[in-house]
C-alpha atoms as a PDB file:
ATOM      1  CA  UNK A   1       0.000   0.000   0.000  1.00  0.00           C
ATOM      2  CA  UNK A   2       1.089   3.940  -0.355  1.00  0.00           C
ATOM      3  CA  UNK A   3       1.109   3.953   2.969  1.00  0.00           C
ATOM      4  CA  UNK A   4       3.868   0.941   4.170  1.00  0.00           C
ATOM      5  CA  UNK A   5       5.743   2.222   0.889  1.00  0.00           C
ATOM      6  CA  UNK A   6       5.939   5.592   3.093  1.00  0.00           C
ATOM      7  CA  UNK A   7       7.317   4.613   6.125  1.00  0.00           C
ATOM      8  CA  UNK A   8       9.001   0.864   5.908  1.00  0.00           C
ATOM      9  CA  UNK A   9      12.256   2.140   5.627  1.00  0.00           C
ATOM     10  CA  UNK A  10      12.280   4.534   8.617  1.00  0.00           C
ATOM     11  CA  UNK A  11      10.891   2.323  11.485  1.00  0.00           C
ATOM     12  CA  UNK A  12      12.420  -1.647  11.818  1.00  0.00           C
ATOM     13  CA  UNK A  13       9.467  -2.073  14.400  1.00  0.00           C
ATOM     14  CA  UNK A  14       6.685  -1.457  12.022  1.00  0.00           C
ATOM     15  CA  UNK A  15       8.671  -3.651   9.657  1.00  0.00           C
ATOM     16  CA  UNK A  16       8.549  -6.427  11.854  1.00  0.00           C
ATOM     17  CA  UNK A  17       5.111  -5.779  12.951  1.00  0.00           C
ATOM     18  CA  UNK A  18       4.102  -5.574   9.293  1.00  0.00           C
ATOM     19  CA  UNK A  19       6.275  -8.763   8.079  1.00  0.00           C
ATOM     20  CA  UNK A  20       4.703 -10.818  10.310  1.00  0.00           C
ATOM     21  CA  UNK A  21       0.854  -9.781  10.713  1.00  0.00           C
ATOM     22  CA  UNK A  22       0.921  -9.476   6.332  1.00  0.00           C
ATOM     23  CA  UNK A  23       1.988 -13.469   6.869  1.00  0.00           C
ATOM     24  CA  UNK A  24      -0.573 -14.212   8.981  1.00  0.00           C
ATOM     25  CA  UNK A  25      -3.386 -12.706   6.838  1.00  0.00           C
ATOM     26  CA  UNK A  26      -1.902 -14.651   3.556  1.00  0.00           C
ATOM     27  CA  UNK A  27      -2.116 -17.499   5.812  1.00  0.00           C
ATOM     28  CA  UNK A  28      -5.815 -16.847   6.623  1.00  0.00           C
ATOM     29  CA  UNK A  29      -6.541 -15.978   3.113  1.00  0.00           C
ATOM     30  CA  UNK A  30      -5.912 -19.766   2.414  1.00  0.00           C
ATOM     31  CA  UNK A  31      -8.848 -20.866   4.631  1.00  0.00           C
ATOM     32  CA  UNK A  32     -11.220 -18.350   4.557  1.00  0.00           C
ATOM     33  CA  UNK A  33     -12.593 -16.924   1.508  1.00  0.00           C
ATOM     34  CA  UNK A  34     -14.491 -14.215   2.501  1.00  0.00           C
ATOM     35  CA  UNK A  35     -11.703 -12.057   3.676  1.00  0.00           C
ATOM     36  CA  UNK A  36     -13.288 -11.931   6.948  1.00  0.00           C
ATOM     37  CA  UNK A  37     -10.279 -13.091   8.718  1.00  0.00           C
ATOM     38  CA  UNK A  38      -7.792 -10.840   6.800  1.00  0.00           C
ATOM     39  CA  UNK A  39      -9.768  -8.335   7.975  1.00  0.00           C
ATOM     40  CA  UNK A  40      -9.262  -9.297  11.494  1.00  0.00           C
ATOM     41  CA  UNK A  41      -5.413  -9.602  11.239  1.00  0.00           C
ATOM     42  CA  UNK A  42      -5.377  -6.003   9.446  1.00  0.00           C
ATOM     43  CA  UNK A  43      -7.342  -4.540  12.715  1.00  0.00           C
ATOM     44  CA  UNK A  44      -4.602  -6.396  14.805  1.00  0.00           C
ATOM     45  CA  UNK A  45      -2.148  -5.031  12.793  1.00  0.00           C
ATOM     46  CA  UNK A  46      -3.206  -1.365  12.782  1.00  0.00           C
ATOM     47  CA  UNK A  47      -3.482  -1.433  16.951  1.00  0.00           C
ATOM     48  CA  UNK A  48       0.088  -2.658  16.786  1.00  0.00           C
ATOM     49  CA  UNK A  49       1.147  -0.037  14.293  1.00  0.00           C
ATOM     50  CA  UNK A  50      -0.452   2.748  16.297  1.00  0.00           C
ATOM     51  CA  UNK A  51       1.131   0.978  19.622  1.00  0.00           C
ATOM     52  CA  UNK A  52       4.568   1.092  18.460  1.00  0.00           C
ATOM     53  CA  UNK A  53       3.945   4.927  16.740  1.00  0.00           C
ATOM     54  CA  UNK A  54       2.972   6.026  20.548  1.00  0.00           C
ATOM     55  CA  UNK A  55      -0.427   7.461  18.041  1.00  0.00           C
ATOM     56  CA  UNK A  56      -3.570   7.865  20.987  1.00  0.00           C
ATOM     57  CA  UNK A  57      -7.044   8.127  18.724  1.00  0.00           C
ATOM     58  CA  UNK A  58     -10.147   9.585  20.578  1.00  0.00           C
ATOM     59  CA  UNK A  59     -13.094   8.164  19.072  1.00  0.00           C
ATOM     60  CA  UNK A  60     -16.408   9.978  19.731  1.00  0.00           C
ATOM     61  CA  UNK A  61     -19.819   9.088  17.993  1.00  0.00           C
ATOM     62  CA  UNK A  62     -19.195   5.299  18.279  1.00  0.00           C
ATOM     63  CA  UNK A  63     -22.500   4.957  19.524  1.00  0.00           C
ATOM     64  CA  UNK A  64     -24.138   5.954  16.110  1.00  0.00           C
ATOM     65  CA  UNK A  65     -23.646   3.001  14.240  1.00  0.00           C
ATOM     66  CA  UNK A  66     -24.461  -0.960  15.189  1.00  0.00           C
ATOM     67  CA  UNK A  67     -22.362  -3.779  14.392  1.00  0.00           C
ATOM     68  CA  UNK A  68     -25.420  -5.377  13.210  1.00  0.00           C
ATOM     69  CA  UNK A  69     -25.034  -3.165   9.831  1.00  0.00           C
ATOM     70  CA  UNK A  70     -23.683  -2.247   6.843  1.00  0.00           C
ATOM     71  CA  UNK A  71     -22.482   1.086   6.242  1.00  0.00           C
ATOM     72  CA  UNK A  72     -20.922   3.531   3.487  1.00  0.00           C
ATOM     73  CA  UNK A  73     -18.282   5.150   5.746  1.00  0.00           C
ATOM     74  CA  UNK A  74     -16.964   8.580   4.292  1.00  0.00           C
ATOM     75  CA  UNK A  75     -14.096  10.689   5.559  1.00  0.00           C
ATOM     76  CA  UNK A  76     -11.751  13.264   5.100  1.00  0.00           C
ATOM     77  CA  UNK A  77      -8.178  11.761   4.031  1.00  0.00           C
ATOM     78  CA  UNK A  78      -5.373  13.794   5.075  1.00  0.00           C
ATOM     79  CA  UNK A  79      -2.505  11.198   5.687  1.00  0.00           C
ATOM     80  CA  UNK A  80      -1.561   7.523   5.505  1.00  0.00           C
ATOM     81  CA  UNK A  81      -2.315   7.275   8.496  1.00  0.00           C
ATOM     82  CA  UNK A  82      -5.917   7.392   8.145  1.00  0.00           C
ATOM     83  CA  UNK A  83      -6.222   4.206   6.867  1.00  0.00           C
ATOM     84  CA  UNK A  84      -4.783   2.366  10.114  1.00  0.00           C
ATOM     85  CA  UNK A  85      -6.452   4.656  12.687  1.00  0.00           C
ATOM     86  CA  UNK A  86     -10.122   3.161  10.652  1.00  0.00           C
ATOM     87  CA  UNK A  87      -8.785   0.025  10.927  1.00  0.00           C
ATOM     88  CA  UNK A  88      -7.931  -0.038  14.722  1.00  0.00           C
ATOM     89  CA  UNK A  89     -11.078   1.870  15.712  1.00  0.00           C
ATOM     90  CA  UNK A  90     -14.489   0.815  13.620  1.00  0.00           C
ATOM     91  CA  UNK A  91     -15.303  -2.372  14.691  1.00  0.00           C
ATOM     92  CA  UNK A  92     -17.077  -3.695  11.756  1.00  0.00           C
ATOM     93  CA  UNK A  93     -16.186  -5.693   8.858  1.00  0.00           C
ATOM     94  CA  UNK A  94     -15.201  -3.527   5.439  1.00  0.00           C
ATOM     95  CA  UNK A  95     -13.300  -3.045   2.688  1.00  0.00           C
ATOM     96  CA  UNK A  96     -12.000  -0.317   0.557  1.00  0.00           C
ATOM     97  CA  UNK A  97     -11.929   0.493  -2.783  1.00  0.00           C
ATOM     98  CA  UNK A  98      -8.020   0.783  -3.790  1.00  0.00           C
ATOM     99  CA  UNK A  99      -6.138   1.509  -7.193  1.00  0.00           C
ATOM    100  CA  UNK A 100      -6.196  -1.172  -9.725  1.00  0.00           C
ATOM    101  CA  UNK A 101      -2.163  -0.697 -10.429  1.00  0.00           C
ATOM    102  CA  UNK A 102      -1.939  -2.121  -6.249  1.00  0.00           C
ATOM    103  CA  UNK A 103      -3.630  -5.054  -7.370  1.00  0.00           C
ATOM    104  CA  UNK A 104      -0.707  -5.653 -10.023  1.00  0.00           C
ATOM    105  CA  UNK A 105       2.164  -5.611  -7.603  1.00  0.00           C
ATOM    106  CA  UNK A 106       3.573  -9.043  -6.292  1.00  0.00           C
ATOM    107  CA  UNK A 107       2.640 -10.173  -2.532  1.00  0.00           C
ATOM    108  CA  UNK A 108       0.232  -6.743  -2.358  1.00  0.00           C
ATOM    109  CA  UNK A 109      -2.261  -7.344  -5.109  1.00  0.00           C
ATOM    110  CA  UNK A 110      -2.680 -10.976  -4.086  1.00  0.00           C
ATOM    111  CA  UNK A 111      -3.475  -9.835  -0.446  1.00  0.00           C
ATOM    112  CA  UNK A 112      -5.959  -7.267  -1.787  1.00  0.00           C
ATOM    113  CA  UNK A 113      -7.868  -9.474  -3.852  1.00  0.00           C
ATOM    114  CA  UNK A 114      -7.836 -12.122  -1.017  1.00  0.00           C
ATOM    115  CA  UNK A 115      -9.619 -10.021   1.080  1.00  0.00           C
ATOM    116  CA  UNK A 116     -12.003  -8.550  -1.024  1.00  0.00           C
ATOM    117  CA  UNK A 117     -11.050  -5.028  -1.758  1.00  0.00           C
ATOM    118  CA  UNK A 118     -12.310  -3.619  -4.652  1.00  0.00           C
ATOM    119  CA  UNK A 119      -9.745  -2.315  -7.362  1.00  0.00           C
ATOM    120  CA  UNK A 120     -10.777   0.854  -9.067  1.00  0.00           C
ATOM    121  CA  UNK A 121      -9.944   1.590 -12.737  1.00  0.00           C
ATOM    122  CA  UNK A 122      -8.744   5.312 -13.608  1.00  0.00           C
ATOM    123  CA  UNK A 123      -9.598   7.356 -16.771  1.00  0.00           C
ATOM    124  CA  UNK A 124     -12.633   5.044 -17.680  1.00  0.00           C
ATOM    125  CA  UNK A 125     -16.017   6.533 -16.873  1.00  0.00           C
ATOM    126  CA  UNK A 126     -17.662   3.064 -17.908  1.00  0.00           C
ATOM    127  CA  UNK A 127     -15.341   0.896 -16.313  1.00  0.00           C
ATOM    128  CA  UNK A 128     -15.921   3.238 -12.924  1.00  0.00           C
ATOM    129  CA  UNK A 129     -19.719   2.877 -13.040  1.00  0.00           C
ATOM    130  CA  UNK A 130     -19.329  -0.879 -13.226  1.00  0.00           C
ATOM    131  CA  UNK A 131     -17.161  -1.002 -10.248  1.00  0.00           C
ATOM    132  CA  UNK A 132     -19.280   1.038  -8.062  1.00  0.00           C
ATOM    133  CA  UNK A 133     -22.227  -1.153  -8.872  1.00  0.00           C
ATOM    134  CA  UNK A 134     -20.123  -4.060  -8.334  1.00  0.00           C
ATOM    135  CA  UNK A 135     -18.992  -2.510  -4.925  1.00  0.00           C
ATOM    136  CA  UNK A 136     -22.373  -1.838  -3.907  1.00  0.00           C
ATOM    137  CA  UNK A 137     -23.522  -5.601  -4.941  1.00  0.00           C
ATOM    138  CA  UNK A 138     -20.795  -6.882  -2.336  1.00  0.00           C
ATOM    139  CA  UNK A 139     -21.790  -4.714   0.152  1.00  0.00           C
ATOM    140  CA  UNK A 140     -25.435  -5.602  -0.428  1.00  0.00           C
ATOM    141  CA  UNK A 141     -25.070  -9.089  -0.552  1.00  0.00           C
ATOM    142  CA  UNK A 142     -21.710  -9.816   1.537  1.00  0.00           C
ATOM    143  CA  UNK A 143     -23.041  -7.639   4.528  1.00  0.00           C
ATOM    144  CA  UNK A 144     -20.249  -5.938   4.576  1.00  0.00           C
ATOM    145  CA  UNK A 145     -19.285  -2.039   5.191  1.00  0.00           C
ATOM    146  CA  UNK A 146     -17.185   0.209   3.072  1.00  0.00           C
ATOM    147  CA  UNK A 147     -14.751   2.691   3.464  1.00  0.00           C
ATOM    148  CA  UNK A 148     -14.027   5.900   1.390  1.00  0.00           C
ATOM    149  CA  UNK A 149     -12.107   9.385   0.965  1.00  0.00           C
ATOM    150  CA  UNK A 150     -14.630  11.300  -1.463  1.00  0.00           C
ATOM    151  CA  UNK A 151     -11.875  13.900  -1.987  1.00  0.00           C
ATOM    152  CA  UNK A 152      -9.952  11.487  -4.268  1.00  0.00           C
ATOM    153  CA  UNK A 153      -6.473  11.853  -2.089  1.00  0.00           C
ATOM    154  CA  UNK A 154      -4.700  13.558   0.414  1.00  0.00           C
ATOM    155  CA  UNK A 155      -4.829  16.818   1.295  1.00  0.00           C
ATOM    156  CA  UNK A 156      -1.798  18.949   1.120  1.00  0.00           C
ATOM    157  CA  UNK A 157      -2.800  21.854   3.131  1.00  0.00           C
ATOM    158  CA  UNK A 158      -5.347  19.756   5.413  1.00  0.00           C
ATOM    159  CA  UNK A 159      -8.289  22.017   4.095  1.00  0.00           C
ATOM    160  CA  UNK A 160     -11.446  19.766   2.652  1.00  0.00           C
ATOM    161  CA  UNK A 161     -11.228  19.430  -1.295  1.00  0.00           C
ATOM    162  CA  UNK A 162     -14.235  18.224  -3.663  1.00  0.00           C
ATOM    163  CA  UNK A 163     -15.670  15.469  -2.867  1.00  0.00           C
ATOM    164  CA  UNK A 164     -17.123  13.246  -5.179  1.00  0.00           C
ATOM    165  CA  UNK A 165     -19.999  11.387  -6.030  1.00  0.00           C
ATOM    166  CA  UNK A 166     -19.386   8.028  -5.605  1.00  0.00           C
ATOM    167  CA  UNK A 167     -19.497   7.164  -2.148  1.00  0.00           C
ATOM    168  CA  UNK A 168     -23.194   8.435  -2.532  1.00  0.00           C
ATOM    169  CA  UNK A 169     -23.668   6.299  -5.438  1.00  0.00           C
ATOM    170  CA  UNK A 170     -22.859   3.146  -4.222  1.00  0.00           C
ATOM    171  CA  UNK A 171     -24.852   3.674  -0.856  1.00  0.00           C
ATOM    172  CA  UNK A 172     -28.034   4.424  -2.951  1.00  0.00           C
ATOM    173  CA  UNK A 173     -27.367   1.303  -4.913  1.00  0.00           C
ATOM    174  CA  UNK A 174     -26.428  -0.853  -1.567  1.00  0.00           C
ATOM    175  CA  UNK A 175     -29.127   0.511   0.088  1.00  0.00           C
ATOM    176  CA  UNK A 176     -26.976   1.349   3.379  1.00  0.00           C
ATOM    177  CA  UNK A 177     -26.746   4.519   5.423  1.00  0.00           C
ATOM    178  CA  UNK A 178     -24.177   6.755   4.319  1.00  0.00           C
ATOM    179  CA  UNK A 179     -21.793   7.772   7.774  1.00  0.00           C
ATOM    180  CA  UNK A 180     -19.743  11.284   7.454  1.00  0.00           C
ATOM    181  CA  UNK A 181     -16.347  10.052   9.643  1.00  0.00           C
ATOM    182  CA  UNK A 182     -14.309  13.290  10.656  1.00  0.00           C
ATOM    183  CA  UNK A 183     -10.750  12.968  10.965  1.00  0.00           C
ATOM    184  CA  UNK A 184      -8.001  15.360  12.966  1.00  0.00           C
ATOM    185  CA  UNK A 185      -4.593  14.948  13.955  1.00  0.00           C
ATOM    186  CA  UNK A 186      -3.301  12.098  11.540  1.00  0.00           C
ATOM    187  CA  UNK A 187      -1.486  14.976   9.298  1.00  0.00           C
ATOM    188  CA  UNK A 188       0.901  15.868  12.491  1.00  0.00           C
ATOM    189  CA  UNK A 189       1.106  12.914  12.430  1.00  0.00           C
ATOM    190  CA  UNK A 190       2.376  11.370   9.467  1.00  0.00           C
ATOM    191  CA  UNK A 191       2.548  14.692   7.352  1.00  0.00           C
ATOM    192  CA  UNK A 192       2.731  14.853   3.201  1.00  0.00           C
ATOM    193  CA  UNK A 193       5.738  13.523   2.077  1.00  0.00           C
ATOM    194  CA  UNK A 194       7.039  12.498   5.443  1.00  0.00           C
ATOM    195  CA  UNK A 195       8.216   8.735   5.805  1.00  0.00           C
ATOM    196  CA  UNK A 196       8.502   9.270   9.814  1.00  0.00           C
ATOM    197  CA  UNK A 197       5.368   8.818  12.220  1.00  0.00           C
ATOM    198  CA  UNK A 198       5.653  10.829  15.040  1.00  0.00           C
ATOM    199  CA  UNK A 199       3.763  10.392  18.255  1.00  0.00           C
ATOM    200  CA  UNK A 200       0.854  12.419  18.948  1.00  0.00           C
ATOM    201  CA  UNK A 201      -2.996  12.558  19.233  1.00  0.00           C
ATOM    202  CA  UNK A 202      -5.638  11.934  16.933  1.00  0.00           C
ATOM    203  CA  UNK A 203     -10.056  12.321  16.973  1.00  0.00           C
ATOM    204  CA  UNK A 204     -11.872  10.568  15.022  1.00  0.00           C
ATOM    205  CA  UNK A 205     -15.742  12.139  15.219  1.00  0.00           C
ATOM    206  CA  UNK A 206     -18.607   9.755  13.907  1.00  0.00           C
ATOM    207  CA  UNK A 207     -21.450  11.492  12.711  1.00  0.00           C
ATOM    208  CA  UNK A 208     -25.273  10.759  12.469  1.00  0.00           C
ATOM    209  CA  UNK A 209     -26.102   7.994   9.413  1.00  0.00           C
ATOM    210  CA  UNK A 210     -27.653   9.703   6.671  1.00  0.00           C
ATOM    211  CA  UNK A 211     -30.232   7.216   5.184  1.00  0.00           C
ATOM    212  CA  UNK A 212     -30.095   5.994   1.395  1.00  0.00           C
ATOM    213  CA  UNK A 213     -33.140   3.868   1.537  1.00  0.00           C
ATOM    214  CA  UNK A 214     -35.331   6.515  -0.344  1.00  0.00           C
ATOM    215  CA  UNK A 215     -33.200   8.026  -2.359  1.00  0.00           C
ATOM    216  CA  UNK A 216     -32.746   7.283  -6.102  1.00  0.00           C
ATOM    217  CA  UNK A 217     -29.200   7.993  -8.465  1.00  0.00           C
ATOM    218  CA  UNK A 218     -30.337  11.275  -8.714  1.00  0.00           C
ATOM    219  CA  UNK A 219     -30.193  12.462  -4.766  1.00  0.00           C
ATOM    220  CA  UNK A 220     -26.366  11.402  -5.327  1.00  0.00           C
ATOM    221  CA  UNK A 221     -25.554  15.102  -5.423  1.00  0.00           C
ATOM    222  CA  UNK A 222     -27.668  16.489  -2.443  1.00  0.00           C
ATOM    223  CA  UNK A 223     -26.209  13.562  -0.780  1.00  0.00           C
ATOM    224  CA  UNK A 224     -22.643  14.159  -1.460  1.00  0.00           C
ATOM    225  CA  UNK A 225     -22.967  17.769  -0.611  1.00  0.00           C
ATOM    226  CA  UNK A 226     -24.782  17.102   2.847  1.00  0.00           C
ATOM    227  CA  UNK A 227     -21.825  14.991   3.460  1.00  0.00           C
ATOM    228  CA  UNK A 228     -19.253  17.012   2.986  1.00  0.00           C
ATOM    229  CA  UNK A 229     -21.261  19.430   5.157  1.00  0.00           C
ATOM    230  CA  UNK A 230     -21.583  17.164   8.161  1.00  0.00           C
ATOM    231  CA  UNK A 231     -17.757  16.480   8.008  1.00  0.00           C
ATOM    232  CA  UNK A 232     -16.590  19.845   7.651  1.00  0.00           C
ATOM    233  CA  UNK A 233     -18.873  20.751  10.948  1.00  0.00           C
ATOM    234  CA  UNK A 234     -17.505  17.287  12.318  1.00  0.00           C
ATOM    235  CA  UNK A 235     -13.922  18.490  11.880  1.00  0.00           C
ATOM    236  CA  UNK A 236     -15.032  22.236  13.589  1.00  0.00           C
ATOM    237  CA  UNK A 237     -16.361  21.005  16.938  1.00  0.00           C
ATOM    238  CA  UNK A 238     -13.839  21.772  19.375  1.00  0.00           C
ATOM    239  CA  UNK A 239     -10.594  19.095  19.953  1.00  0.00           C
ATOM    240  CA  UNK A 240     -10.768  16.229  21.980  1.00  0.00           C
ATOM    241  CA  UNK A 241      -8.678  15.685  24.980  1.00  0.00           C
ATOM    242  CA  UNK A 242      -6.808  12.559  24.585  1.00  0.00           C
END
């Protein structure tokens, strides 16, 4: 992934951490094909990663969503490091959707496949819409939740970019809740460009579901906007005491 490519080389602890919790989920890829296992090591992993980083996360709004669902989860991306603190913090079941180039790469694309996530094609407006209605069929059918950064990447400057539409798309299709996720703190952390991870705090603020069940294609845009309302406020409240 972008973000072990970032930071391998400065940390032998994470390397070690990573080594051997990346062999345990090829392992468990061999006996469970659901990815539901993988899953679990990659939660294990993250808590170790975070462990050995000396990275506290505050989670407030926990309460808002049930383990007994299936969610779109959408947040603001500023850092590699948002991936793990998700990972070590939501306890459900999901996947991402990740580029289709990672699924190419020896060791990494086999591990992504294996536990389900969902390779997205670039530059092909027909080949996107087919992936977001396959995304939204696995998360339909699999009962499964799904995690991702409207904004398209990382944010240099930590402001909120664009976001776009698909997150909306594929909860409409799913018929899940969509759930604005507002992240702070994981830019000191690992900043842009930065292949250190320094200790420090993070939030993570878990807004109100925003139901999909009524809403056709269309509402995509009302929905996307609403969300990228919700997070902004999210990321305004005041900080979090760690």
């Amino acid at each position: 992934m972008p973000f072990l490519r970032s930071i391998l080389i400065t940390d032998p602890l994470i390397i070690v951490a990573t080594i051997l919790y990346w062999s345990a989920s090829l392992i468990a890829s061999l006996f469970d094909a659901t990815g539901r296992k993988q899953a679990s090591v990659a939660s294990a992993w993250a808590r170790a990663l975070l462990r050995i980083s000396r990275v506290k996360v505050k989670v407030e709004g926990l309460e808002n969503i049930s383990t007994a669902r299936s969610y779109v989860f959408v947040s603001n991306h500023l850092s590699y490091m948002d991936t793990p603190v998700f990972l070590a913090n939501i306890p459900l079941q999901f996947r991402f959707l990740a580029k289709r180039g990672l699924f190419q790469i020896p060791f990494l694309g086999w591990h992504l496949k294996r536990a389900g996530h969902i390779p997205v094609p670039r530059g092909d407006a027909r080949a996107a819409v087919k992936t977001m209605n396959t995304a939204a069929q696995i998360v339909r059918e699999r009962g499964i939740s799904l995690l991702i950064f409207p904004e398209g990447g990382r944010s240099r400057d930590g402001s909120l970019g664009d976001f776009k539409e698909g997150a909306a798309y594929i909860a409409i299709q799913a018929g899940v809740p969509l759930v604005p996720v507002a992240l702070n703190g994981t830019r000191q952390i690992l900043p842009f460009g930065s292949g250190h991870i320094k200790k420090g705090n993070v939030t993570m603020r878990i807004g109100d579901p925003i139901p999909t069940d009524q809403a056709s294609p269309r509402d995509r845009v009302r929905l996307t906007g609403e969300l990228r309302h919700q997070i902004l406020a999210l990321r305004e409240e005041q900080p979090i005491h760690v």
